[in-house]
Protein backbone atom coordinates (compact mmCIF):
# COMPACT_ATOMS: atom_id res chain seq x y z
CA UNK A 1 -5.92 9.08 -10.32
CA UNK A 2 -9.69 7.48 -9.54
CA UNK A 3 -9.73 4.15 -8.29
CA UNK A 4 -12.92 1.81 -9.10
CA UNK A 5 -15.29 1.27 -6.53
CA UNK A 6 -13.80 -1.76 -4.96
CA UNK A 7 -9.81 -0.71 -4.86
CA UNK A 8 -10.09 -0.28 -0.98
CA UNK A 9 -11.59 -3.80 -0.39
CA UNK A 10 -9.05 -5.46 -2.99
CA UNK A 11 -6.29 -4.27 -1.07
CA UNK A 12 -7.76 -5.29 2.72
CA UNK A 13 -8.63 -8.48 1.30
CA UNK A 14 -5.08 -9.02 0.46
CA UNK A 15 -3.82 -7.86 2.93
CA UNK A 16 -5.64 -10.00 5.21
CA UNK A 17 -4.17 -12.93 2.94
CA UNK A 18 -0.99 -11.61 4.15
CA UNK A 19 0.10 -9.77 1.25
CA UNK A 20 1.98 -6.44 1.69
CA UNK A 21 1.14 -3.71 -0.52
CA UNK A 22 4.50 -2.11 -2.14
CA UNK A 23 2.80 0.14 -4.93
CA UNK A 24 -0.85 1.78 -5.25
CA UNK A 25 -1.10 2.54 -7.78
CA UNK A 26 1.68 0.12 -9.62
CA UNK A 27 3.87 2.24 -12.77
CA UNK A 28 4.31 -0.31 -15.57
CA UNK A 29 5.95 1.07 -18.99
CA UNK A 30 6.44 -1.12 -22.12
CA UNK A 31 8.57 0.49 -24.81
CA UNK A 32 7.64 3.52 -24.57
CA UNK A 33 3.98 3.44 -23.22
CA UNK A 34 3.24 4.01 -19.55
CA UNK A 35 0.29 2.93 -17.88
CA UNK A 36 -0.89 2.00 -13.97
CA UNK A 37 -2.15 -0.93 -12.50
CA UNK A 38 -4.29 -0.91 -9.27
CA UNK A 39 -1.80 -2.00 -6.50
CA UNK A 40 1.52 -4.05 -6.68
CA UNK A 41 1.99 -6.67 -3.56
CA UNK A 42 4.68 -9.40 -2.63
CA UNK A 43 4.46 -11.83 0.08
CA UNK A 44 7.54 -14.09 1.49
CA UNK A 45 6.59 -17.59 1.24
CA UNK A 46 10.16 -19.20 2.63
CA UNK A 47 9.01 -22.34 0.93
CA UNK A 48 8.08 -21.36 -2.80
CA UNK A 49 11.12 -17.87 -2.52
CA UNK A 50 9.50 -14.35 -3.20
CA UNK A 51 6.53 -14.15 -4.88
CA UNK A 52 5.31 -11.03 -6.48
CA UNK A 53 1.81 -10.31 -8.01
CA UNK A 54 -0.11 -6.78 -10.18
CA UNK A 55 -3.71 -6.92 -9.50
CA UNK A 56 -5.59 -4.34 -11.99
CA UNK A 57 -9.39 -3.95 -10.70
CA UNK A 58 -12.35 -3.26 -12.29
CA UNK A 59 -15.60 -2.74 -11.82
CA UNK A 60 -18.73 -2.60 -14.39
């Protein structure tokens, strides 16, 4: 699968932010369509519980 031309700093920028990166690329299905989205990342924040986020990048 080809990543766009800023995947690699997405992901060090998150991680950075102290995000840790659980998928790359992230499976997603709906019904019965599949598709992918960039990278999946969760971060422990003992004050707000577990938060989870699906970043899809693009570039133009």
């Amino acid at each position: 699968m080809a990543k766009d031309k800023y995947h690699q700093q997405v992901r060090e920028a998150l991680e950075k932010d102290g995000w840790t990166i659980t998928h790359d690329p992230y499976k997603i299905i709906l019904g019965r369509r599949k598709g992918f989205i960039d990278l999946g990342a969760e971060i422990l924040a003992a004050e707000k519980g577990l938060q989870k986020i699906a970043v899809e990048i693009k570039s133009f």
